[in-house]
Structures are given as structure tokens and as C-alpha cells.
C-alpha atoms as a PDB file:
ATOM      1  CA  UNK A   1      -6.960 -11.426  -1.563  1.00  0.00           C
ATOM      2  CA  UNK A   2      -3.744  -9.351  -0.346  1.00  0.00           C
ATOM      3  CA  UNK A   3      -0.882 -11.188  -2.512  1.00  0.00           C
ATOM      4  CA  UNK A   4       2.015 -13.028  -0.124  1.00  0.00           C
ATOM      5  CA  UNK A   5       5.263 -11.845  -1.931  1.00  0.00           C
ATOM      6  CA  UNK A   6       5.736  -9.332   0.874  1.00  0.00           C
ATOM      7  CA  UNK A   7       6.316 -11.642   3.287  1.00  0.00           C
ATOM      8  CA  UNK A   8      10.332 -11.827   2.858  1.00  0.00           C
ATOM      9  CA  UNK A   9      10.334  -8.219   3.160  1.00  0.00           C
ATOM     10  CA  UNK A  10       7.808  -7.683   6.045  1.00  0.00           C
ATOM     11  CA  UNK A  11      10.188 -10.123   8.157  1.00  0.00           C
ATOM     12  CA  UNK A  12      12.584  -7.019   7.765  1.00  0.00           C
ATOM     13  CA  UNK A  13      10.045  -4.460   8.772  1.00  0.00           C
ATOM     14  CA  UNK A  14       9.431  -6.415  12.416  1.00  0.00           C
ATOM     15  CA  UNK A  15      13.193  -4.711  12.950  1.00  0.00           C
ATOM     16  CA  UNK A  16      11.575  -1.141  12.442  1.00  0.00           C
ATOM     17  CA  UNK A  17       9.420   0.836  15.108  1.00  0.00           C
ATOM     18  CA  UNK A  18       5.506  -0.294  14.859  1.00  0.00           C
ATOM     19  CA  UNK A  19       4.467   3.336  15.033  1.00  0.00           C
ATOM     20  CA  UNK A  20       4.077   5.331  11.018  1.00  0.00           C
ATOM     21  CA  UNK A  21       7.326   7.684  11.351  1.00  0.00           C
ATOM     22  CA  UNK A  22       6.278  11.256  12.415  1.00  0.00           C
ATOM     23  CA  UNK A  23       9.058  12.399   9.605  1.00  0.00           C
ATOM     24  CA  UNK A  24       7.530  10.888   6.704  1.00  0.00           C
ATOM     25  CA  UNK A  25       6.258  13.806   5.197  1.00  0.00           C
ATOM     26  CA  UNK A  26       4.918  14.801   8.655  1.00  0.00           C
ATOM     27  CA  UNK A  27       1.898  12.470   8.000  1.00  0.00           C
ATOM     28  CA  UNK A  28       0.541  10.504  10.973  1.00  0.00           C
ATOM     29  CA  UNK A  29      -1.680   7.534  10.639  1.00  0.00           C
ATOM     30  CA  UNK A  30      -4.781   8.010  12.550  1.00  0.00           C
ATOM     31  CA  UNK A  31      -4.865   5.861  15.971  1.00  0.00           C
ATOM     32  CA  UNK A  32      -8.043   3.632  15.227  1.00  0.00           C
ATOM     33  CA  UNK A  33      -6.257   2.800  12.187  1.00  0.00           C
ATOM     34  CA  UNK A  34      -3.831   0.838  14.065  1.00  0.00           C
ATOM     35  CA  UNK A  35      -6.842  -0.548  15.806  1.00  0.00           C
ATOM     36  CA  UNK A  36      -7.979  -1.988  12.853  1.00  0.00           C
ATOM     37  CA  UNK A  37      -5.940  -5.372  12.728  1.00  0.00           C
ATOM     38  CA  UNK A  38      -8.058  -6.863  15.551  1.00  0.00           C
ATOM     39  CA  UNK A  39     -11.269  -6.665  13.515  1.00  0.00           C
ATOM     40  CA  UNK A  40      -9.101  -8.064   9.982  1.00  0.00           C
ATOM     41  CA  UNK A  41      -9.220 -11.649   8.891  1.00  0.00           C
ATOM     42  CA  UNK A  42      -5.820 -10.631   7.028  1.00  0.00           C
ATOM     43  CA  UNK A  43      -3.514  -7.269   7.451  1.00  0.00           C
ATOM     44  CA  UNK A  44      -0.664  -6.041   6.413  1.00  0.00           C
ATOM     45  CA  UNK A  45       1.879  -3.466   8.101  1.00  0.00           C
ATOM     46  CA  UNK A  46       4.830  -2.360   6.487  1.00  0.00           C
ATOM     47  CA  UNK A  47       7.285   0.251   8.055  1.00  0.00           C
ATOM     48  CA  UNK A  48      10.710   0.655   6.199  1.00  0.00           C
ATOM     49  CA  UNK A  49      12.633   3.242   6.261  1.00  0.00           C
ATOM     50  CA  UNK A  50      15.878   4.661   4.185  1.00  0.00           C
ATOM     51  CA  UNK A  51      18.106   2.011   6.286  1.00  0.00           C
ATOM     52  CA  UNK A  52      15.557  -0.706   6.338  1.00  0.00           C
ATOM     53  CA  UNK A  53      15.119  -0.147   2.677  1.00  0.00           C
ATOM     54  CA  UNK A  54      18.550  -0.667   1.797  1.00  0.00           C
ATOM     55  CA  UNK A  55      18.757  -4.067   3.670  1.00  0.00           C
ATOM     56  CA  UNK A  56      15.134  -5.459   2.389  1.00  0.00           C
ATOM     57  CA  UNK A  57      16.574  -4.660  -1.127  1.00  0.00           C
ATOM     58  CA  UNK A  58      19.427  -7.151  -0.961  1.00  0.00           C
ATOM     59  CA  UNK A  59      16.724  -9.535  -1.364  1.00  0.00           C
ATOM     60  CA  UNK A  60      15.757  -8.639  -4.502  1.00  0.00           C
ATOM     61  CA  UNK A  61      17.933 -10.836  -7.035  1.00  0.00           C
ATOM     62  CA  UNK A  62      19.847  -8.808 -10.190  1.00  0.00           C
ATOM     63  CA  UNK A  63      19.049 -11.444 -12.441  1.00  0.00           C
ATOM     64  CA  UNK A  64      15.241 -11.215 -12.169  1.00  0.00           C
ATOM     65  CA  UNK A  65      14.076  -8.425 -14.452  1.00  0.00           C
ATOM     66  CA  UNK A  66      11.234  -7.576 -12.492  1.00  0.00           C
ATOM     67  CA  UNK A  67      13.286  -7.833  -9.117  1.00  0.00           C
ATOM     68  CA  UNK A  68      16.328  -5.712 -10.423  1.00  0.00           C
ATOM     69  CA  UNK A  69      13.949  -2.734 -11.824  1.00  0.00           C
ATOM     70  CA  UNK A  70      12.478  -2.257  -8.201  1.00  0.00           C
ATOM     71  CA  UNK A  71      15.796  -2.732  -6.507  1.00  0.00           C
ATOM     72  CA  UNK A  72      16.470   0.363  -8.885  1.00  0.00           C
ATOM     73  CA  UNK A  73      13.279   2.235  -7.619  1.00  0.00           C
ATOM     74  CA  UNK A  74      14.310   1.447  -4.014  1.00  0.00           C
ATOM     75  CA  UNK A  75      17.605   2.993  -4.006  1.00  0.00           C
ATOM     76  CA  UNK A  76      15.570   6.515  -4.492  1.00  0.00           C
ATOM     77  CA  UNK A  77      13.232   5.943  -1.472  1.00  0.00           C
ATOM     78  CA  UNK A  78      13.640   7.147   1.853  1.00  0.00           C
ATOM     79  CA  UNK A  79      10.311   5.265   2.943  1.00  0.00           C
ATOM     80  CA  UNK A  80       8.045   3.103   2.186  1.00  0.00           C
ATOM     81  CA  UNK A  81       4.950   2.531   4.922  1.00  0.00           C
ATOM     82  CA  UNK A  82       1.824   0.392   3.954  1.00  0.00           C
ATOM     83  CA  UNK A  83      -1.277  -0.510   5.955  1.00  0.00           C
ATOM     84  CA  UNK A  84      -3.661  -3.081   4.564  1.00  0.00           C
ATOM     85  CA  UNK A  85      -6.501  -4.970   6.086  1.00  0.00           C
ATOM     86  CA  UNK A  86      -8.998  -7.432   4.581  1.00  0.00           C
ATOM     87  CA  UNK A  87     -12.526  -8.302   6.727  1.00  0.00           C
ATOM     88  CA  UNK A  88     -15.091 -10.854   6.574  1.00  0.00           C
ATOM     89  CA  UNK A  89     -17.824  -8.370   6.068  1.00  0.00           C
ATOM     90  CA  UNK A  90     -18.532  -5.098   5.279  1.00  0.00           C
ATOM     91  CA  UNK A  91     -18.770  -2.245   7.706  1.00  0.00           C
ATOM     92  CA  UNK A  92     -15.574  -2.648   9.427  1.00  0.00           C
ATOM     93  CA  UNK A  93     -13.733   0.174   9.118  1.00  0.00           C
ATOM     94  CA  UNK A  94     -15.081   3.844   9.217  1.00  0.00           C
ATOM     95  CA  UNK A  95     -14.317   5.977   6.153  1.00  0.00           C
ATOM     96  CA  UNK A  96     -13.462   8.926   8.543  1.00  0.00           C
ATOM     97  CA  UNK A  97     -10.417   7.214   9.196  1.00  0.00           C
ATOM     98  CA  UNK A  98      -9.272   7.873   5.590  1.00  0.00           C
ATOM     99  CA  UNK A  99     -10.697  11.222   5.760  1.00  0.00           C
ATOM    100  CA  UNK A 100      -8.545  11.840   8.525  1.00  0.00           C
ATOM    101  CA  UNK A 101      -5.532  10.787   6.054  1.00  0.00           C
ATOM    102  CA  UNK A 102      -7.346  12.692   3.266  1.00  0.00           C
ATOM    103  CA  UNK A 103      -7.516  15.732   4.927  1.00  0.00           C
ATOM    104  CA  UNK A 104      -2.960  15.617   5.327  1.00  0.00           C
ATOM    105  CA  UNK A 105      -2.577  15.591   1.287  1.00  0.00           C
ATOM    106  CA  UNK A 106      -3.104  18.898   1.073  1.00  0.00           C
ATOM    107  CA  UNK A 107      -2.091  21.361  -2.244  1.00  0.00           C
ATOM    108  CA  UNK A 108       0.735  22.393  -2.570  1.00  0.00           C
ATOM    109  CA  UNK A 109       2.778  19.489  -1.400  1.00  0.00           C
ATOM    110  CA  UNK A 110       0.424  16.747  -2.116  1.00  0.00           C
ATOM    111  CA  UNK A 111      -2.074  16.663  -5.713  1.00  0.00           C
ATOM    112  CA  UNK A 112      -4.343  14.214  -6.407  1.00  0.00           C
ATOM    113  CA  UNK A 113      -3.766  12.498  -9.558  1.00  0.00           C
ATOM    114  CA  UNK A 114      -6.326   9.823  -9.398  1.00  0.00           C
ATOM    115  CA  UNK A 115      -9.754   9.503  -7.904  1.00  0.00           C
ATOM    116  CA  UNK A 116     -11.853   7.010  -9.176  1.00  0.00           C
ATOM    117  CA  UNK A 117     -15.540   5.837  -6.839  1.00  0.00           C
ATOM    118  CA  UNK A 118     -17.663   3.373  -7.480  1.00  0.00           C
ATOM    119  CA  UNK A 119     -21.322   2.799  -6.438  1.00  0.00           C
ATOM    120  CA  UNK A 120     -20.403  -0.384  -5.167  1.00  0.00           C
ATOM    121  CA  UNK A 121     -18.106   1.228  -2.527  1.00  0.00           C
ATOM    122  CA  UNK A 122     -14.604   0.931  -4.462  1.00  0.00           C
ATOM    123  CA  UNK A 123     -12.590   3.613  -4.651  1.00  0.00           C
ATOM    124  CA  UNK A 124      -8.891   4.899  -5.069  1.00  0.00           C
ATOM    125  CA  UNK A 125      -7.216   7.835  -4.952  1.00  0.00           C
ATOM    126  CA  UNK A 126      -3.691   8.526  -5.769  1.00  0.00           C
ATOM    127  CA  UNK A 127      -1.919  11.404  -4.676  1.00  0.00           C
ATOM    128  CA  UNK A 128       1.716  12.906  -5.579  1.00  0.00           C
ATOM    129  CA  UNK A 129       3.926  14.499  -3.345  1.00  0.00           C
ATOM    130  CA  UNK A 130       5.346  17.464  -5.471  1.00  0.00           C
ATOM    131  CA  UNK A 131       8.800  19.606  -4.860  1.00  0.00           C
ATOM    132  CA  UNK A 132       8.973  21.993  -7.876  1.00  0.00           C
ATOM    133  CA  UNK A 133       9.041  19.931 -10.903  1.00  0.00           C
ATOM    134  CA  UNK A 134      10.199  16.335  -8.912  1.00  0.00           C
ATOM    135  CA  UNK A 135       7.931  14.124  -7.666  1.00  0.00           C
ATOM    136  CA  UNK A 136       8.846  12.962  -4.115  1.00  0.00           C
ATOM    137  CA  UNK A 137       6.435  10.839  -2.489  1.00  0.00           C
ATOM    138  CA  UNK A 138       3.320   8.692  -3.578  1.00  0.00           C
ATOM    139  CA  UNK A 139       0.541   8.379  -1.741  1.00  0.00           C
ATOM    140  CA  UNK A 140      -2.470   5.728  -2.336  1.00  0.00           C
ATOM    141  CA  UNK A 141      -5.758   5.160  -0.749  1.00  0.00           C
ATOM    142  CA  UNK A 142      -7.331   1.630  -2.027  1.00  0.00           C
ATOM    143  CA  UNK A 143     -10.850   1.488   0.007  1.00  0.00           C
ATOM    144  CA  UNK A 144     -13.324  -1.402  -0.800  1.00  0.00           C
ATOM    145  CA  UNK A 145     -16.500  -2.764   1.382  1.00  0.00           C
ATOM    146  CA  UNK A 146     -14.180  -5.394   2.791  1.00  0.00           C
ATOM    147  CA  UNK A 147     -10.386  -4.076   2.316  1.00  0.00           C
ATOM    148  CA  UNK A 148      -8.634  -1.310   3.071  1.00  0.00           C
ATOM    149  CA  UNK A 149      -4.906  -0.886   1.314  1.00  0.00           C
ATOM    150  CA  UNK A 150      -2.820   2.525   2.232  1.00  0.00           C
ATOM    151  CA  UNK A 151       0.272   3.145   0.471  1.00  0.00           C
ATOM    152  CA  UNK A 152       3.073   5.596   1.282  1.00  0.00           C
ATOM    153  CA  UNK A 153       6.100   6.061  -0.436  1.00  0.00           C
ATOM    154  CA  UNK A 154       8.532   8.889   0.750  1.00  0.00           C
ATOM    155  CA  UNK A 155      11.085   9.493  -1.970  1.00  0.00           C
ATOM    156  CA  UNK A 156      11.506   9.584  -5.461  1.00  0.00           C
ATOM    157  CA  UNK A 157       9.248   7.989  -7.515  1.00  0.00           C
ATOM    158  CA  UNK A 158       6.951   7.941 -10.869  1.00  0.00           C
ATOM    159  CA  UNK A 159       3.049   7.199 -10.667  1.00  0.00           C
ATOM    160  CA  UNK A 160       3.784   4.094 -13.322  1.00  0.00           C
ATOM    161  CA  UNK A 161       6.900   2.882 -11.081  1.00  0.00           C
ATOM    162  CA  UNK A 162       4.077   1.960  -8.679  1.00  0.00           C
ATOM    163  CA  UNK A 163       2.941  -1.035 -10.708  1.00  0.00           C
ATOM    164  CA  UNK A 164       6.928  -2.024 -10.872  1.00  0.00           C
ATOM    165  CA  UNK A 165       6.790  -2.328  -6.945  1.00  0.00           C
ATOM    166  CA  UNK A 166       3.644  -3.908  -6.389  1.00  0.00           C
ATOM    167  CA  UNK A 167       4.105  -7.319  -4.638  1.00  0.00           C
ATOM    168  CA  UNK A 168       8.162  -6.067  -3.542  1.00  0.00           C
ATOM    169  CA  UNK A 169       9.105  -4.303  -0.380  1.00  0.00           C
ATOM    170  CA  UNK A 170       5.385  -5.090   1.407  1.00  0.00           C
ATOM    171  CA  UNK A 171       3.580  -3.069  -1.325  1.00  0.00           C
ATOM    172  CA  UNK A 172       0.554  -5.253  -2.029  1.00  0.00           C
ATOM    173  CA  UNK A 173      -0.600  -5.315  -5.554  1.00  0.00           C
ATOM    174  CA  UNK A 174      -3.420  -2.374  -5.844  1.00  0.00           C
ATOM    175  CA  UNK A 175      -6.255  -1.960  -8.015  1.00  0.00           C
ATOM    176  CA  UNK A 176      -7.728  -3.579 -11.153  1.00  0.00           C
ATOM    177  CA  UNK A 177      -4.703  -5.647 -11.778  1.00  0.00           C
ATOM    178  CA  UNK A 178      -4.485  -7.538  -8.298  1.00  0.00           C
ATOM    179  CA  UNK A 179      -6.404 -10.642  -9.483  1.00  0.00           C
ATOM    180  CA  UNK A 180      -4.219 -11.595 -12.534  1.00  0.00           C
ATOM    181  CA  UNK A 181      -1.618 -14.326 -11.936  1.00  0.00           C
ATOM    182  CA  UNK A 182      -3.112 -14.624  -8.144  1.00  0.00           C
ATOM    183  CA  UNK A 183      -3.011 -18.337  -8.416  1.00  0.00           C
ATOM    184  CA  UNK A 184      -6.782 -18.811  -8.289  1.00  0.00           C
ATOM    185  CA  UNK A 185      -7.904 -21.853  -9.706  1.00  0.00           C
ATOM    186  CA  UNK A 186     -11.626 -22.439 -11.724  1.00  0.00           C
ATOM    187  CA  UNK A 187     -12.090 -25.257  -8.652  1.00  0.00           C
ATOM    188  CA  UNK A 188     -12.511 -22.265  -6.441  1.00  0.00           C
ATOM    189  CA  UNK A 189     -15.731 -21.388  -8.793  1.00  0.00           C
ATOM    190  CA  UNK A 190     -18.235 -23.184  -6.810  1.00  0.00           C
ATOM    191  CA  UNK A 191     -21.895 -22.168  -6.381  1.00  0.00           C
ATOM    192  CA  UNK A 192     -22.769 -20.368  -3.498  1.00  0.00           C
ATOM    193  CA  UNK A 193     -25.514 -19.781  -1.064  1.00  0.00           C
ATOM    194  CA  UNK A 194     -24.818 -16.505   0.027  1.00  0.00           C
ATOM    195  CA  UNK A 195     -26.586 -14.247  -2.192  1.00  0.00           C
ATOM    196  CA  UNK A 196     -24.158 -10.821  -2.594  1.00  0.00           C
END
């Protein structure tokens, strides 16, 4: 389930242009992408930019620990851009849409860090956006059977300061960690008919 703590800073994004910014690292999102969020049962769409950024960070509180590290990551960024859409069922989205953003993270700019596939059709790659010996975007592909997370940061940023951001400034929390401390309760644990 895509976490809610983004919501306070989506409300921000709606200010922003709909469209993925030409000028973040010249990457564009593929069109059927977009196209995406009338098939989703949930989605999430993020655009912030240097300016946006700036004002969605006076929401994060100093006295929170958590909140005042990724205020500190912020004030590096120029961007951050996230797409993310959960479905009902499988089969909802075409993998050549993230080959299409695949085939921008090219070397030398962009290496990919991470890569990890699974036979049952998880799989995340992380890619760095390099400048010399600074790191200067972040780049995340999250595909499952029934979710689809993209995650673009444009600025500076370390591959651990990730995990610092997940759940602030629309990043949704990614990967193997994005159950813990989601709230679910054992009455959800019921028996099921469906057979997976």
C-alpha cells in the first residue's frame, strides 16, 4: 500500500505544472505513463521543483529528528518528481514503458547501482546521476505485478539519504522496508478465497 505522509506535500505540488520538467536532467516521462492513473486504484504524482521544494520544506518541523534531517537533504535538491500507481490486478501497465525510462539512464551520466529481479515480477533498479566524483541525481525504478513507483531526484544526494526521504516531499516509501510501521493490523489477516 503507497504510505499517506505525502499528502501535505503533494497539496504543494498541485501549484507546479502536471507535465515531468523537460530540464530535469533532460529526462521525459513517457506519454502512456501519464495515462496510467485511469487504470490505478491508487497513484501518486509528485512534481516539485527547486522553488516548490523550498516552500514544501517549511513543513517539515526542526524539532522532529527525522523531519529536520530531510529538510537538510532538501535544501540540496533542485527536483524531486515521483510517479506511483497501485492496480487491482496484474497486467496493467506495460514494462516498455520503463524501458522507455531505462533506455535515458545512460553511462556516463547515469550508473546503475542496484538491480535486483525477482521471479515473481519484483524488481528495482537504482541508478546515480554522476558529475565527476559528486553524485547529482537519483533515479529509482520500483516495478511489481500490481505497482509501479518511479523516483527522480535532481540534485545532490547520497543512495542511503533515500531511506531519510522516504514518506517526505511525495517520496513514497520503496522497497523491502515499506510494510514496517504501515499501520496494518493482525485483524486484516483474514482467510481468503482468492487463491494467489
Amino acid at each position: 500500500m503507497i504510505k499517506r505522509k505525502w499528502i501535505g506535500f503533494a497539496l504543494a505540488a498541485c501549484l507546479a505544472a502536471p507535465m515531468w520538467p523537460a530540464k530535469a536532467d533532460d529526462i521525459r516521462m513517457p506519454v502512456d505513463l501519464d495515462k496510467l492513473a485511469a487504470k490505478a486504484t491508487e497513484t501518486v504524482d509528485v512534481t516539485l521543483d527547486a522553488s516548490m521544494l523550498q516552500l514544501a520544506s517549511k513543513f517539515l518541523s526542526n524539532e522532529d529528528a527525522d523531519e529536520a534531517q530531510a529538510k537538510r537533504i532538501v535544501g540540496r535538491l533542485r527536483g524531486v518528481f515521483v510517479r506511483s500507481f497501485e492496480f487491482d490486478k496484474d497486467g496493467q501497465y506495460s514494462m516498455a514503458d520503463v524501458d522507455a525510462l531505462r533506455a535515458q539512464l545512460k553511462p556516463p551520466q547515469w550508473v546503475r547501482i542496484v538491480g535486483v529481479r525477482s521471479i515473481k515480477g519484483e524488481n528495482s533498479e537504482v541508478y546515480l546521476r554522476r558529475n565527476g566524483d559528486q553524485i547529482e541525481g537519483l533515479f529509482v525504478i520500483a516495478a511489481e505485478p500490481r505497482e509501479l513507483t518511479i523516483v527522480h531526484i535532481d540534485g545532490s544526494i547520497k543512495p542511503e539519504e533515500l531511506v531519510e526521504l522516504e514518506g517526505h516531499m511525495g517520496i513514497p516509501h520503496i522497497g523491502k522496508n515499506k510494510s514496517k510501521g504501515s499501520g496494518t493490523s493482525k485483524s486484516d489477516d483474514k482467510p481468503q478465497k482468492e487463491e494467489e
